[in-house]
C-alpha atoms as a PDB file:
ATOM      1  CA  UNK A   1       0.000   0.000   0.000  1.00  0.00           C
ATOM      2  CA  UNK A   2       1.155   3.801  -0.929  1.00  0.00           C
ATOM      3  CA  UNK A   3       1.470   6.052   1.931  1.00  0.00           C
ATOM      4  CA  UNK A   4      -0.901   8.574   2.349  1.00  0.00           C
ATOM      5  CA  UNK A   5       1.330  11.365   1.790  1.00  0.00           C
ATOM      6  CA  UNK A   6       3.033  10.290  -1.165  1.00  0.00           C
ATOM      7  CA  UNK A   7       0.188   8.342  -3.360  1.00  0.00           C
ATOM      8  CA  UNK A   8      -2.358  10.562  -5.779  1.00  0.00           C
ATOM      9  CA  UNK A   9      -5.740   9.512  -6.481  1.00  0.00           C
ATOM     10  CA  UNK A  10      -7.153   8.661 -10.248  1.00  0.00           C
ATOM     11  CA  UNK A  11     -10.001  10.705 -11.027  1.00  0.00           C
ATOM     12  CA  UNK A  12     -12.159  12.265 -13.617  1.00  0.00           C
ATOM     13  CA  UNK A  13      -9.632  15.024 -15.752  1.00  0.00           C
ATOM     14  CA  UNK A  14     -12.490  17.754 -14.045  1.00  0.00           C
ATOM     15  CA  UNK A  15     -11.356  16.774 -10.506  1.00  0.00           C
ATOM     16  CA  UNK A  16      -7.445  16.949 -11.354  1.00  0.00           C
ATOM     17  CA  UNK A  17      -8.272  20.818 -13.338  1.00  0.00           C
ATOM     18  CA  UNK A  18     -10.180  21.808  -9.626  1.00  0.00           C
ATOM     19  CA  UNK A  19      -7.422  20.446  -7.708  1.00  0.00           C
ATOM     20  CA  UNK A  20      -4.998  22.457 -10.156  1.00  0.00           C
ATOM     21  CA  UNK A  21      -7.065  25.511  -9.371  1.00  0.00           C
ATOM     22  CA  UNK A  22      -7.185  24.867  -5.897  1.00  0.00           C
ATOM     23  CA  UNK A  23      -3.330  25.156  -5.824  1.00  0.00           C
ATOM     24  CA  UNK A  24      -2.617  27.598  -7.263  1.00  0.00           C
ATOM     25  CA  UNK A  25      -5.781  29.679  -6.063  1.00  0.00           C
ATOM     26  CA  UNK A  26      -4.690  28.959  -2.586  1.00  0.00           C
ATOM     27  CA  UNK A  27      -0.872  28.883  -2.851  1.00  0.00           C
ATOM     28  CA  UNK A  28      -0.780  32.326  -4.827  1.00  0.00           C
ATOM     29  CA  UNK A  29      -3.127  33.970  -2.946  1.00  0.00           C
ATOM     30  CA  UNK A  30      -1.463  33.355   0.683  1.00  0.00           C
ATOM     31  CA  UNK A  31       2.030  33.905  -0.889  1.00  0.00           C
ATOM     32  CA  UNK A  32       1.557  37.223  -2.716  1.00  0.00           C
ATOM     33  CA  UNK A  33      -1.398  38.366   0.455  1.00  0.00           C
ATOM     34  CA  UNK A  34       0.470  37.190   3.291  1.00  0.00           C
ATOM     35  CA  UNK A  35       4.200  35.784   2.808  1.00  0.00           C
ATOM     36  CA  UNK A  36       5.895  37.934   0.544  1.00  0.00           C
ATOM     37  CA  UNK A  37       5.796  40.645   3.205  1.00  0.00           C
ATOM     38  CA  UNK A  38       6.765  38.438   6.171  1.00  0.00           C
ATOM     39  CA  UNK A  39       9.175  37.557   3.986  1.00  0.00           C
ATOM     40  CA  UNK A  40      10.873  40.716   3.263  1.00  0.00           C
ATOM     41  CA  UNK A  41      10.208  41.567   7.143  1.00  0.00           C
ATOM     42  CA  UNK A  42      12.586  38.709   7.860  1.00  0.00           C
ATOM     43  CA  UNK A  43      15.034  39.489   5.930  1.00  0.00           C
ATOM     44  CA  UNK A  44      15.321  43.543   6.425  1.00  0.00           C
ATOM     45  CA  UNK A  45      17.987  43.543   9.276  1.00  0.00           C
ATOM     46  CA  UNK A  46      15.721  45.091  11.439  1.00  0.00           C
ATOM     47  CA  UNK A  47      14.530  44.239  14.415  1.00  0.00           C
ATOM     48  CA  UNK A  48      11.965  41.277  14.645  1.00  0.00           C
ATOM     49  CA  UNK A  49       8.921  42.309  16.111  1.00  0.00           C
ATOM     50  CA  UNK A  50       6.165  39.967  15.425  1.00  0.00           C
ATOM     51  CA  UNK A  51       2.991  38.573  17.379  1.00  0.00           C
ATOM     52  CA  UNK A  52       4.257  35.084  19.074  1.00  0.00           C
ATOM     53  CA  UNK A  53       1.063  33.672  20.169  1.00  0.00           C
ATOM     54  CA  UNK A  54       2.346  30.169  21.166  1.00  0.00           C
ATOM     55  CA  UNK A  55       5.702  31.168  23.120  1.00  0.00           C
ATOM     56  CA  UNK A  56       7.924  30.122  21.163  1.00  0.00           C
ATOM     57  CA  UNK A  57       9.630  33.652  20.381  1.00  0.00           C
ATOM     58  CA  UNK A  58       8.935  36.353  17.342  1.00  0.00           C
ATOM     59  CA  UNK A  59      11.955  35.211  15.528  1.00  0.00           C
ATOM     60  CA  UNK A  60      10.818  31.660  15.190  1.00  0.00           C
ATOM     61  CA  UNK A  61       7.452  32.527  14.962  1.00  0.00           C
ATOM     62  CA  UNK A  62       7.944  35.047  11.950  1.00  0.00           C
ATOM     63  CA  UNK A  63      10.603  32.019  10.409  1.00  0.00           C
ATOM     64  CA  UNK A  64       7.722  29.503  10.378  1.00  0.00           C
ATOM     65  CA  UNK A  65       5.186  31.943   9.038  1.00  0.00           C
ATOM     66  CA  UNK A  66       7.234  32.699   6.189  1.00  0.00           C
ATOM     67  CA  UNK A  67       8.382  28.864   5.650  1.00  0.00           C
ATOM     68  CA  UNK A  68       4.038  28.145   5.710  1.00  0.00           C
ATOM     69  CA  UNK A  69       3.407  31.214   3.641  1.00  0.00           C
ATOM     70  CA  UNK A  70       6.183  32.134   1.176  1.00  0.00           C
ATOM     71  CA  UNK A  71       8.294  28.067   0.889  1.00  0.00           C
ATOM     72  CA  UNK A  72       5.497  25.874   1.338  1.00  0.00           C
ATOM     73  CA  UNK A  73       3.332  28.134  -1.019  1.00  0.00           C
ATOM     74  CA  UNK A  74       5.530  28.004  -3.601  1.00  0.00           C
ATOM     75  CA  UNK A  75       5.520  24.252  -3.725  1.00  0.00           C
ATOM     76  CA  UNK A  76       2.003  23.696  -3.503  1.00  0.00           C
ATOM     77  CA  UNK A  77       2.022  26.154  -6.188  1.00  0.00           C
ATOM     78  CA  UNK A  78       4.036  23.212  -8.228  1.00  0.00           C
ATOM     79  CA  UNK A  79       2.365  20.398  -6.991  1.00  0.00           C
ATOM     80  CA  UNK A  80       5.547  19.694  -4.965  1.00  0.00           C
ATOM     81  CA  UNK A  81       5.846  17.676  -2.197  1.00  0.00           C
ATOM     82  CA  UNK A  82       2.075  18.457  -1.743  1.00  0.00           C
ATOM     83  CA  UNK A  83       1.164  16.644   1.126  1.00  0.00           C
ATOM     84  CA  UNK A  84       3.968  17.573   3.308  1.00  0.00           C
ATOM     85  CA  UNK A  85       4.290  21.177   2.538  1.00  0.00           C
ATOM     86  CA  UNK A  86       0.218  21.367   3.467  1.00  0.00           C
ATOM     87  CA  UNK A  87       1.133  20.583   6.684  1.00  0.00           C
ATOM     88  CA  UNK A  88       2.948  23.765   7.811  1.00  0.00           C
ATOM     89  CA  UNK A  89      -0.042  25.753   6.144  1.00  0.00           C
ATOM     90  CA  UNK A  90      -2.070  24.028   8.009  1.00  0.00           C
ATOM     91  CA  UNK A  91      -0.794  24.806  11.382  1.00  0.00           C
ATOM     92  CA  UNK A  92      -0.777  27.894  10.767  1.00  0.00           C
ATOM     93  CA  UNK A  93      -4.312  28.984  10.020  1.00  0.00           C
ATOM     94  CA  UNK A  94      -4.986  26.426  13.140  1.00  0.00           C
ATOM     95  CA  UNK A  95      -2.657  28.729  15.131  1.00  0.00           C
ATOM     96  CA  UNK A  96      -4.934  31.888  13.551  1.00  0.00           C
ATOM     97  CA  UNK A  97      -8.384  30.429  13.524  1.00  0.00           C
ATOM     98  CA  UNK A  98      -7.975  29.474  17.469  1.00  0.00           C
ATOM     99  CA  UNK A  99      -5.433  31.496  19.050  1.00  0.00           C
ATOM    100  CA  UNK A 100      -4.712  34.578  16.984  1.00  0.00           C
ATOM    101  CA  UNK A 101      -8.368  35.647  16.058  1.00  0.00           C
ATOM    102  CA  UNK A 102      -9.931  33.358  18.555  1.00  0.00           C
ATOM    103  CA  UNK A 103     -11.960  36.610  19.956  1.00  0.00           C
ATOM    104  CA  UNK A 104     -12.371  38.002  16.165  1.00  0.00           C
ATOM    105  CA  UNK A 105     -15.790  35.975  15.681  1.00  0.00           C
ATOM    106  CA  UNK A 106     -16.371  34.999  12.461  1.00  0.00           C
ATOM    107  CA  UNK A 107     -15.607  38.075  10.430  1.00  0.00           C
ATOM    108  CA  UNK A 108     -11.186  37.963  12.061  1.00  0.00           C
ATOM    109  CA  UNK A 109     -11.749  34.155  11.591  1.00  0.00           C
ATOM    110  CA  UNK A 110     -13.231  34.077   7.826  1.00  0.00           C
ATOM    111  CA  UNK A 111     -10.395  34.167   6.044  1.00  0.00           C
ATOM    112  CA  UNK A 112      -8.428  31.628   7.544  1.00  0.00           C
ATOM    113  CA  UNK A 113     -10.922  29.230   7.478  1.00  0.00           C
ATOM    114  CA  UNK A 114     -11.098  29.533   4.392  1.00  0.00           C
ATOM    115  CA  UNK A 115      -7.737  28.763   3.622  1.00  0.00           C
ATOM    116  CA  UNK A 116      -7.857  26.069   6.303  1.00  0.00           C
ATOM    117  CA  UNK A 117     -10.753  24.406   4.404  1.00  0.00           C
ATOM    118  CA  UNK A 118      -9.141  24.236   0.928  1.00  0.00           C
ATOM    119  CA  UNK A 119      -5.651  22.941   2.665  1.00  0.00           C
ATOM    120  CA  UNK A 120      -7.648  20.046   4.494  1.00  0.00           C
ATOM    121  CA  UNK A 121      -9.625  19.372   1.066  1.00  0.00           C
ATOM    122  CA  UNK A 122      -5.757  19.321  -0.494  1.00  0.00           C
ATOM    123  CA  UNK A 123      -4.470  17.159   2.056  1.00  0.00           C
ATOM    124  CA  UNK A 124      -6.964  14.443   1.497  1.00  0.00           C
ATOM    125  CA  UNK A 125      -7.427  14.832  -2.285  1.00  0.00           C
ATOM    126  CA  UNK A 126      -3.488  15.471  -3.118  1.00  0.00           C
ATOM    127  CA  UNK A 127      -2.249  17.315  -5.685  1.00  0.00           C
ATOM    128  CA  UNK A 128      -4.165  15.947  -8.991  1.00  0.00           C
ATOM    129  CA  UNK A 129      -2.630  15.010 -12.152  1.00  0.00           C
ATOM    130  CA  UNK A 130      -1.398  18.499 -13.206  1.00  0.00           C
ATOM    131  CA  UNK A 131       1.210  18.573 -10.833  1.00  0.00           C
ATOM    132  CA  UNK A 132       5.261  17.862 -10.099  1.00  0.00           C
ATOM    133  CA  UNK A 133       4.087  14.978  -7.632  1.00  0.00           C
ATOM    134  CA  UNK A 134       1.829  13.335 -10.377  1.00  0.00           C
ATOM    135  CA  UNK A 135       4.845  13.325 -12.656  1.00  0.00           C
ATOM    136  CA  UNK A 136       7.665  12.112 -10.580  1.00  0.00           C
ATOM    137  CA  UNK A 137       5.145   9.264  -9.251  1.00  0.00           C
ATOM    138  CA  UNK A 138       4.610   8.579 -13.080  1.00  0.00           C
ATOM    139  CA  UNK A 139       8.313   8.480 -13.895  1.00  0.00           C
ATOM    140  CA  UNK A 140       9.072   6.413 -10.727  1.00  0.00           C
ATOM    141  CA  UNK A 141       6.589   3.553 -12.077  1.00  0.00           C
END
């Protein structure tokens, strides 16, 4: 059996073009929204200041930010490594759903639950056929 985080599923060519969309829907619009400026933040020289909801200290905090937002976004972009780079995402609109905006309602909450949503759906769906994964798995058999 194919682990869950490596193996694609065979669908209808509809499914793999909404998956596609999906991707890159998600992956640009969290990247070019949300990362690119975290990223530049990071690497200014300046002095780190950033919210650290979890303890774990603004410059770490900021680092795995920009490793969900600007990396991770980039290959989900490709359809690389899909699975795995979901995962960081993931955490992190957990981390801003229910500690960040936790007493936002709905309207601080929306839009990462919305992300959140489309990375689950991603998780379990993987990447599609129009993806790196899809044709590395296909060049592996």
């Amino acid at each position: 059996m194919k682990s869950f985080l490596t193996n694609y599923p065979t669908w209808p060519k509809g499914l793999d073009i909404a998956a596609l969309i999906l991707r890159i829907g998600l992956g640009g619009a969290l990247m070019y929204g949300h990362g690119l400026g975290k990223w530049s933040r990071l690497f200014s020289g300046e002095e780190i200041k950033f919210a650290d909801p979890l303890g774990f200290g603004p410059e770490f905090t900021l680092g795995f930010a920009v490793l969900a937002e600007v990396v991770c976004s980039a290959f989900l972009l490709l359809g690389l490594l899909t699975r795995w780079s979901l995962i960081p995402m993931i955490i992190t609109m957990l981390t801003l759903v229910f500690v960040v905006h936790i007493d936002d309602g709905f309207r601080g909450q929306e839009k990462a639950l919305l992300f959140l949503v489309g990375f689950v759906a991603l998780l379990f769906t993987g990447p599609g056929k129009y993806s790196v994964d899809a044709f590395l798995e296909k060049r592996k058999r």
